[in-house]
C-alpha atoms as a PDB file:
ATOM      1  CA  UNK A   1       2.168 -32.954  43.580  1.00  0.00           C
ATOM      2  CA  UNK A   2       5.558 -34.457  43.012  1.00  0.00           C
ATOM      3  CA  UNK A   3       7.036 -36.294  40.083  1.00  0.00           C
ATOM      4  CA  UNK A   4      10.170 -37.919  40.099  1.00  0.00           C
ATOM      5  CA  UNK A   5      10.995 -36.200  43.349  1.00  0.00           C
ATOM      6  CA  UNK A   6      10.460 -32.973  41.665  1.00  0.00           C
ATOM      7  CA  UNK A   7       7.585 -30.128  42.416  1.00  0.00           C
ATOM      8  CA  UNK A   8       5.774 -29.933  39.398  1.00  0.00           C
ATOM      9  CA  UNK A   9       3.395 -26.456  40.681  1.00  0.00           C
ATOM     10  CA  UNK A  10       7.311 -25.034  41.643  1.00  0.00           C
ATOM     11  CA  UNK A  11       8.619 -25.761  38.442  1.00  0.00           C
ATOM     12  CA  UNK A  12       5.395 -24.212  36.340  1.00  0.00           C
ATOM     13  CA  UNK A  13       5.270 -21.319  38.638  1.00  0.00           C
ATOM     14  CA  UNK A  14       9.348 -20.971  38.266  1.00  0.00           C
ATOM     15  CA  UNK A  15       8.394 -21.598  34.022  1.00  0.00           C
ATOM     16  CA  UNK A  16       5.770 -18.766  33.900  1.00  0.00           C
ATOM     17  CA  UNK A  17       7.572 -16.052  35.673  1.00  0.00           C
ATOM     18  CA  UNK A  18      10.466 -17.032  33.350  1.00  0.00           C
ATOM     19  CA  UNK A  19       8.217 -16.445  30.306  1.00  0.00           C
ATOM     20  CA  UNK A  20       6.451 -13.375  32.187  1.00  0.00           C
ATOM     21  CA  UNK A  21      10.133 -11.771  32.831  1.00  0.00           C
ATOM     22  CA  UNK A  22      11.318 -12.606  29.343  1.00  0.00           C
ATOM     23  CA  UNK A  23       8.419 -11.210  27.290  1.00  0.00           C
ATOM     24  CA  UNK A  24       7.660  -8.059  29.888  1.00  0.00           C
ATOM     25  CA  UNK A  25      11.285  -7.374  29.605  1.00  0.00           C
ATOM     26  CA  UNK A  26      11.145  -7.524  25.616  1.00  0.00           C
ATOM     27  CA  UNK A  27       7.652  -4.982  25.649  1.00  0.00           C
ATOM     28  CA  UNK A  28       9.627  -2.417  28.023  1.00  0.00           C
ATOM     29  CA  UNK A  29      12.511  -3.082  25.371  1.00  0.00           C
ATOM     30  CA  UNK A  30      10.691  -2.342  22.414  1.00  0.00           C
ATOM     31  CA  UNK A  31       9.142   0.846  24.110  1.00  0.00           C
ATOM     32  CA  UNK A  32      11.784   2.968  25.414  1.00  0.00           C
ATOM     33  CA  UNK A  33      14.648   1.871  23.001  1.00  0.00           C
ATOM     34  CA  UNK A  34      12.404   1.709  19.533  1.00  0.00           C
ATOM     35  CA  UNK A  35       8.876   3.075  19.866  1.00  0.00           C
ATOM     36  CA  UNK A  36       9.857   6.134  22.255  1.00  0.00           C
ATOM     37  CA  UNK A  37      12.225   7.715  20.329  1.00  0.00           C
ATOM     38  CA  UNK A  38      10.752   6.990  16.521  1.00  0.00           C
ATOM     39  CA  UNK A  39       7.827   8.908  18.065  1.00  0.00           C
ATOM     40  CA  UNK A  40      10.630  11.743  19.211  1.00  0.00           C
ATOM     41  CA  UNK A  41      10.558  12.276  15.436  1.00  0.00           C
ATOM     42  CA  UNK A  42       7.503  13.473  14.958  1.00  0.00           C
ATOM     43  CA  UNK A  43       7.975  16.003  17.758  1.00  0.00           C
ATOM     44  CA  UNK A  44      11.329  17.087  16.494  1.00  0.00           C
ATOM     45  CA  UNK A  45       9.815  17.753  13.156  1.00  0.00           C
ATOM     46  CA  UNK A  46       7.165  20.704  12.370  1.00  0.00           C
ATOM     47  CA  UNK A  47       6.782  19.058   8.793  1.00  0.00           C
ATOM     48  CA  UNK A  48       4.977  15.404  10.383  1.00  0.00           C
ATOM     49  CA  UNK A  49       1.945  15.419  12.374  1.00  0.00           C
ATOM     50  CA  UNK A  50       2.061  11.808  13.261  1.00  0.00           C
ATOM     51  CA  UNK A  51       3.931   8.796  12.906  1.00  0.00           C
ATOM     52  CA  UNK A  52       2.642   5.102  13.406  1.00  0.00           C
ATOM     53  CA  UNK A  53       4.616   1.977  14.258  1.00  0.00           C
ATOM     54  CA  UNK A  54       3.817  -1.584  13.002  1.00  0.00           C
ATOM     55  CA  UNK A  55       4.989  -4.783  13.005  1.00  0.00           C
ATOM     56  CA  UNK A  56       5.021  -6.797   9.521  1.00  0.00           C
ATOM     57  CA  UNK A  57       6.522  -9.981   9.581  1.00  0.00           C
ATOM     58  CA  UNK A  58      10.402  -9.053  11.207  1.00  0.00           C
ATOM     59  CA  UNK A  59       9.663  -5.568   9.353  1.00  0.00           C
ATOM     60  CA  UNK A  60       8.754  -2.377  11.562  1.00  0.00           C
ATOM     61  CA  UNK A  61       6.443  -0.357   8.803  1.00  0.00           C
ATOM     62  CA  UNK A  62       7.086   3.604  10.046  1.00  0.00           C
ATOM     63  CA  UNK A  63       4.100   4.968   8.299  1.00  0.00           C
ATOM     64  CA  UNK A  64       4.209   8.926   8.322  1.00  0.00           C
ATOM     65  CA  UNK A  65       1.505  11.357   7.901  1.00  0.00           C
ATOM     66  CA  UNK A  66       2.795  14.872   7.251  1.00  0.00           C
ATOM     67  CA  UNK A  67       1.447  17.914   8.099  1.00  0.00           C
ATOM     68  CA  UNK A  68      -0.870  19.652   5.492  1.00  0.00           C
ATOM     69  CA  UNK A  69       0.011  21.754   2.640  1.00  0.00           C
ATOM     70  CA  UNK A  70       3.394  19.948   2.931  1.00  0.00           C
ATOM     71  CA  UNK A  71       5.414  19.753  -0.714  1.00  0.00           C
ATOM     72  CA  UNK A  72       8.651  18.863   0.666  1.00  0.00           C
ATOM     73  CA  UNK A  73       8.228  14.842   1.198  1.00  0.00           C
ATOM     74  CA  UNK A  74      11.870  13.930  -0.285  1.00  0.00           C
ATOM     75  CA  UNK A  75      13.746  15.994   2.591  1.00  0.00           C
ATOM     76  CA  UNK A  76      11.024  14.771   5.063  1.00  0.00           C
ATOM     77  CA  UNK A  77      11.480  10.693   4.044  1.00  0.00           C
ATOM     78  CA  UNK A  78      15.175  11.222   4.087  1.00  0.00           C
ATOM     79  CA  UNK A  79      15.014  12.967   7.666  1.00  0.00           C
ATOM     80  CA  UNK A  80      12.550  10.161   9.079  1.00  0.00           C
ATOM     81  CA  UNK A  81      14.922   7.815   7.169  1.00  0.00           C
ATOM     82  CA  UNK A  82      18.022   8.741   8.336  1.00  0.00           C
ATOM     83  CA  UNK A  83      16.639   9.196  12.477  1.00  0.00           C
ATOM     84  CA  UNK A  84      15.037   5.398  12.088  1.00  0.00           C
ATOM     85  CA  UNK A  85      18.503   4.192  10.531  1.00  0.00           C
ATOM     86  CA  UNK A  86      19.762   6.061  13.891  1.00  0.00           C
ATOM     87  CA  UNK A  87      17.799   4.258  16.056  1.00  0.00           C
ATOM     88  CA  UNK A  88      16.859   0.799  14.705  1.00  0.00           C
ATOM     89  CA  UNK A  89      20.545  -0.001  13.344  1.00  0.00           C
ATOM     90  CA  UNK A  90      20.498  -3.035  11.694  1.00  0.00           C
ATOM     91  CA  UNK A  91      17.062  -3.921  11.628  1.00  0.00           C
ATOM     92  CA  UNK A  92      14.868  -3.680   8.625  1.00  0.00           C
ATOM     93  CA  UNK A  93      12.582  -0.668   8.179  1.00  0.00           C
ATOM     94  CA  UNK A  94      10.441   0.919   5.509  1.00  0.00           C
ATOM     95  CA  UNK A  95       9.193   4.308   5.676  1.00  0.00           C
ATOM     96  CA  UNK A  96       5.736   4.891   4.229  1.00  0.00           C
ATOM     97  CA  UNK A  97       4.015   8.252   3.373  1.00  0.00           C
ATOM     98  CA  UNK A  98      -0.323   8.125   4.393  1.00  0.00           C
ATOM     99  CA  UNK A  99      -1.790   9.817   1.201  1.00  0.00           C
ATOM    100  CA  UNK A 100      -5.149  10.158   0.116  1.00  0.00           C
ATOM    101  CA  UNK A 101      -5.224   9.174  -3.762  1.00  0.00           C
ATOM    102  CA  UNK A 102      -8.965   8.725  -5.508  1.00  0.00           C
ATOM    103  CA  UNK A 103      -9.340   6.136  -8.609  1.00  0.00           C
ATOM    104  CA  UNK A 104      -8.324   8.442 -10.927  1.00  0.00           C
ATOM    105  CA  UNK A 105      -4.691   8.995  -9.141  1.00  0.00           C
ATOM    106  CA  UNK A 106      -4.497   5.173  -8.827  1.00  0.00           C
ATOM    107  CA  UNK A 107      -5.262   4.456 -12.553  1.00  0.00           C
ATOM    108  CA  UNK A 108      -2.529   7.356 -13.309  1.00  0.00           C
ATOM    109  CA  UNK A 109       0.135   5.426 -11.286  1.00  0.00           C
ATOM    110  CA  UNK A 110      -1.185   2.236 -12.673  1.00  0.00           C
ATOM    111  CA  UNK A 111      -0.005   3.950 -15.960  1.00  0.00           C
ATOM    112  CA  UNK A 112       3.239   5.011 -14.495  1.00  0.00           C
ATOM    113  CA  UNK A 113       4.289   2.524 -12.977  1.00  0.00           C
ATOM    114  CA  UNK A 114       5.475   0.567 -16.157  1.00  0.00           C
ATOM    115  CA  UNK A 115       7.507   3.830 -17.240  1.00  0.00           C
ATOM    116  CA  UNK A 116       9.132   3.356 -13.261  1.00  0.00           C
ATOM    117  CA  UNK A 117      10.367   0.356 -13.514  1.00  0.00           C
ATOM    118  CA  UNK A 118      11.960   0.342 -17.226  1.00  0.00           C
ATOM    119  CA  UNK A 119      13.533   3.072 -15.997  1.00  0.00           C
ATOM    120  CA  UNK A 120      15.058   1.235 -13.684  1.00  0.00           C
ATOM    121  CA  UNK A 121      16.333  -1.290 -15.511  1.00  0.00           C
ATOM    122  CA  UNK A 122      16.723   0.790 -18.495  1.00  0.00           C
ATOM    123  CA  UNK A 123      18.005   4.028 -17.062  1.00  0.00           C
ATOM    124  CA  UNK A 124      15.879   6.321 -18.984  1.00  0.00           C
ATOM    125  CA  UNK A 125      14.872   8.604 -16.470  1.00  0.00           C
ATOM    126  CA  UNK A 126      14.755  11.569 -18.432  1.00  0.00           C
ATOM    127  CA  UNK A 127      11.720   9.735 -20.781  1.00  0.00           C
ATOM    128  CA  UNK A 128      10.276   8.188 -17.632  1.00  0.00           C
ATOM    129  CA  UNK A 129       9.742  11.583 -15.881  1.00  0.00           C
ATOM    130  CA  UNK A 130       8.377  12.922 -19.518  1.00  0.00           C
ATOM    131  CA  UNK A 131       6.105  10.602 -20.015  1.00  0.00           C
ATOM    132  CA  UNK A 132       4.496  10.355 -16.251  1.00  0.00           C
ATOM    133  CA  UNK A 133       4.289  14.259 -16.141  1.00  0.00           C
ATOM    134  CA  UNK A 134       2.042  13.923 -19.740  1.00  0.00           C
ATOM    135  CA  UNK A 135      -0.100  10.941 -18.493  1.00  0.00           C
ATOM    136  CA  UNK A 136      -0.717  13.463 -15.506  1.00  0.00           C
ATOM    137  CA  UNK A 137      -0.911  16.730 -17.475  1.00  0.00           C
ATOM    138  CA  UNK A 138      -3.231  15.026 -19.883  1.00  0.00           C
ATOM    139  CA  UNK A 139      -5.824  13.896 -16.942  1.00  0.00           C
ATOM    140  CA  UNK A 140      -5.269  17.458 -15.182  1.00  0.00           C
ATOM    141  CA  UNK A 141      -3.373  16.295 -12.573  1.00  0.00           C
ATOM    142  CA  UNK A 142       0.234  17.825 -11.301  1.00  0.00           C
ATOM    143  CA  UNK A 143       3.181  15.413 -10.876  1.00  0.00           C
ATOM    144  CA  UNK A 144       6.380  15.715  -9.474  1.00  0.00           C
ATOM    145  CA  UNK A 145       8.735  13.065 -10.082  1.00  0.00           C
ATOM    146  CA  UNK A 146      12.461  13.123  -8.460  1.00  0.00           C
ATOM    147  CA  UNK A 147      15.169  10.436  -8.802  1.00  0.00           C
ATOM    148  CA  UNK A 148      18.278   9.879  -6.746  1.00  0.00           C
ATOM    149  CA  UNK A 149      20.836   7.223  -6.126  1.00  0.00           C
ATOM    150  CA  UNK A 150      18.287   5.009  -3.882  1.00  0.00           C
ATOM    151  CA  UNK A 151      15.087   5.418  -4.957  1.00  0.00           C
ATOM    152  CA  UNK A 152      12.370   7.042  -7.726  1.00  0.00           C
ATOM    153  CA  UNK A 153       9.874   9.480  -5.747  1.00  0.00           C
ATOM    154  CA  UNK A 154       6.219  10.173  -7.478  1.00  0.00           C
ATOM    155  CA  UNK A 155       3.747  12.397  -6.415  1.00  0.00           C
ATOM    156  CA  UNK A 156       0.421  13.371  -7.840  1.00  0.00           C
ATOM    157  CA  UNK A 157      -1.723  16.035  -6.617  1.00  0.00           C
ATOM    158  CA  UNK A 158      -5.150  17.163  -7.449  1.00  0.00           C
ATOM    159  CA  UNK A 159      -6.621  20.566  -6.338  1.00  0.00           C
ATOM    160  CA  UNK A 160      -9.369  18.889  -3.952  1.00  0.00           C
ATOM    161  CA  UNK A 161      -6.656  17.935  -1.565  1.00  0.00           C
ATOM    162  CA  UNK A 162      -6.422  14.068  -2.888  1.00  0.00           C
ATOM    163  CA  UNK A 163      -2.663  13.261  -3.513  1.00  0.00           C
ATOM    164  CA  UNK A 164      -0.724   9.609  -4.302  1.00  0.00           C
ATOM    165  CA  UNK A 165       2.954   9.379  -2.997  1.00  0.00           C
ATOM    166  CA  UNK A 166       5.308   6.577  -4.421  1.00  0.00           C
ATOM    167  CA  UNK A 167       8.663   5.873  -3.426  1.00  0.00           C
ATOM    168  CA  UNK A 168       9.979   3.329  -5.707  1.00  0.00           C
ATOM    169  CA  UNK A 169      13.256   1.594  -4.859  1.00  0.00           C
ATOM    170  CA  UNK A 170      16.086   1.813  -7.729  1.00  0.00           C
ATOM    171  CA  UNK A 171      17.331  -1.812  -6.257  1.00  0.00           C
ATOM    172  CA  UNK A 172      16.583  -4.683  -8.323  1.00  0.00           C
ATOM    173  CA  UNK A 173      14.934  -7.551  -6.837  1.00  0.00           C
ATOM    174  CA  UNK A 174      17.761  -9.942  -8.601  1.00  0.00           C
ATOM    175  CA  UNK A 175      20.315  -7.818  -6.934  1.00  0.00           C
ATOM    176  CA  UNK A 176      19.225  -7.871  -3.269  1.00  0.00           C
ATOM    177  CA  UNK A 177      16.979 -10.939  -2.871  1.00  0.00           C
ATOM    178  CA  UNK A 178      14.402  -8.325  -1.208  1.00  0.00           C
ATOM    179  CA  UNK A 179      11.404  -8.514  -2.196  1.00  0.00           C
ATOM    180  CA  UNK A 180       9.295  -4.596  -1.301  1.00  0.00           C
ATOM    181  CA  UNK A 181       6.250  -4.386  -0.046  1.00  0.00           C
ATOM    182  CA  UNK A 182       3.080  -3.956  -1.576  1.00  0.00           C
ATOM    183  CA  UNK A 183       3.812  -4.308  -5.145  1.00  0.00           C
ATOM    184  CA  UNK A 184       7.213  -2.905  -5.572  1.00  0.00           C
ATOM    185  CA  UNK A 185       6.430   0.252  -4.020  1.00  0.00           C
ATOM    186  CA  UNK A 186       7.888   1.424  -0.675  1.00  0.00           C
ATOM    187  CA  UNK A 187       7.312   4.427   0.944  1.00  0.00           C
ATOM    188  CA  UNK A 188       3.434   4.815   0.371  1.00  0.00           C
ATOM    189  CA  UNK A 189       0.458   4.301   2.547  1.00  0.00           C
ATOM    190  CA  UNK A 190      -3.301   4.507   1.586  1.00  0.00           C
ATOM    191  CA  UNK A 191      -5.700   5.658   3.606  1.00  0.00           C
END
């Protein structure tokens, strides 16, 4: 069929290998430059049993599940962090910890979380950190709560093997014009 002195099954044929080329050629992209070696990670680390890759939006979500009996999450989100940095350069990235929390570690960081982010603003870290370990303490519950330049890390533990992991950034909203995921808190997965 011609139109206009042009083949129109030509031209669609020529249009769909086009597309096919483009989009197989983005796939084999994304695998061996992005997907192959943020899964290198978790076999260059003893500390992570298994990293998964999504796609949110234009965000890759990096959501890390670390080996058991593991206490040491701060030098294992930096380490992921730093590798992902490595490999995704300028794109954005958040790296998220799979815990297991129950209702009563939710309700505890419900609590907490108000004490996070004034602290923040505020600065108060040293009250912050006092009053999340008593909300814990008081519910039998251990918490460890760490702050650095970047970011507030919180993590509760109980002795049945159900933890909650938060990693909060220190970056105000009105600063960066981000906005985090899931509530203000990055670094944190549910299961």
């Amino acid at each position: 069929m011609e139109w206009r002195g042009l083949r129109v099954k030509i031209i669609m044929a020529a249009f769909m290998c086009g597309l096919l080329i483009f989009f197989g050629g983005q796939i084999l992209y994304d695998k061996y430059n992005i997907e192959k070696p943020l899964k290198e990670i978790t076999e260059n680390n003893k500390n992570i049993k298994d990293i998964v890759i999504e796609k949110k939006d234009k965000v890759l979500l990096l959501s890390v599940e670390m080996q058991k009996n593991n206490s040491e999450f701060i030098e294992l989100y930096y380490d992921v962090y730093r590798q992902a940095e490595r490999v995704l350069g300028n794109k954005e990235f958040v790296v998220r910890f799979k815990d297991n929390p129950d209702k009563q570690l939710k309700e505890i960081w419900r609590e907490s979380q108000y004490y996070v982010h004034q602290a923040i603003m505020q600065g108060n870290f040293p009250e912050m950190v006092n009053a999340i370990e008593n909300t814990a303490q008081e519910q039998g519950v251990d918490a460890s709560v760490y702050v650095d330049h970047d970011n507030v890390y919180l993590e509760l533990r109980k002795e049945n093997g159900c933890n909650l992991i938060r990693v909060v950034p220190r970056e105000n909203f009105m600063v960066t014009g981000k906005v985090s995921y899931t509530g203000g808190e990055v670094g944190a997965e549910g299961n």
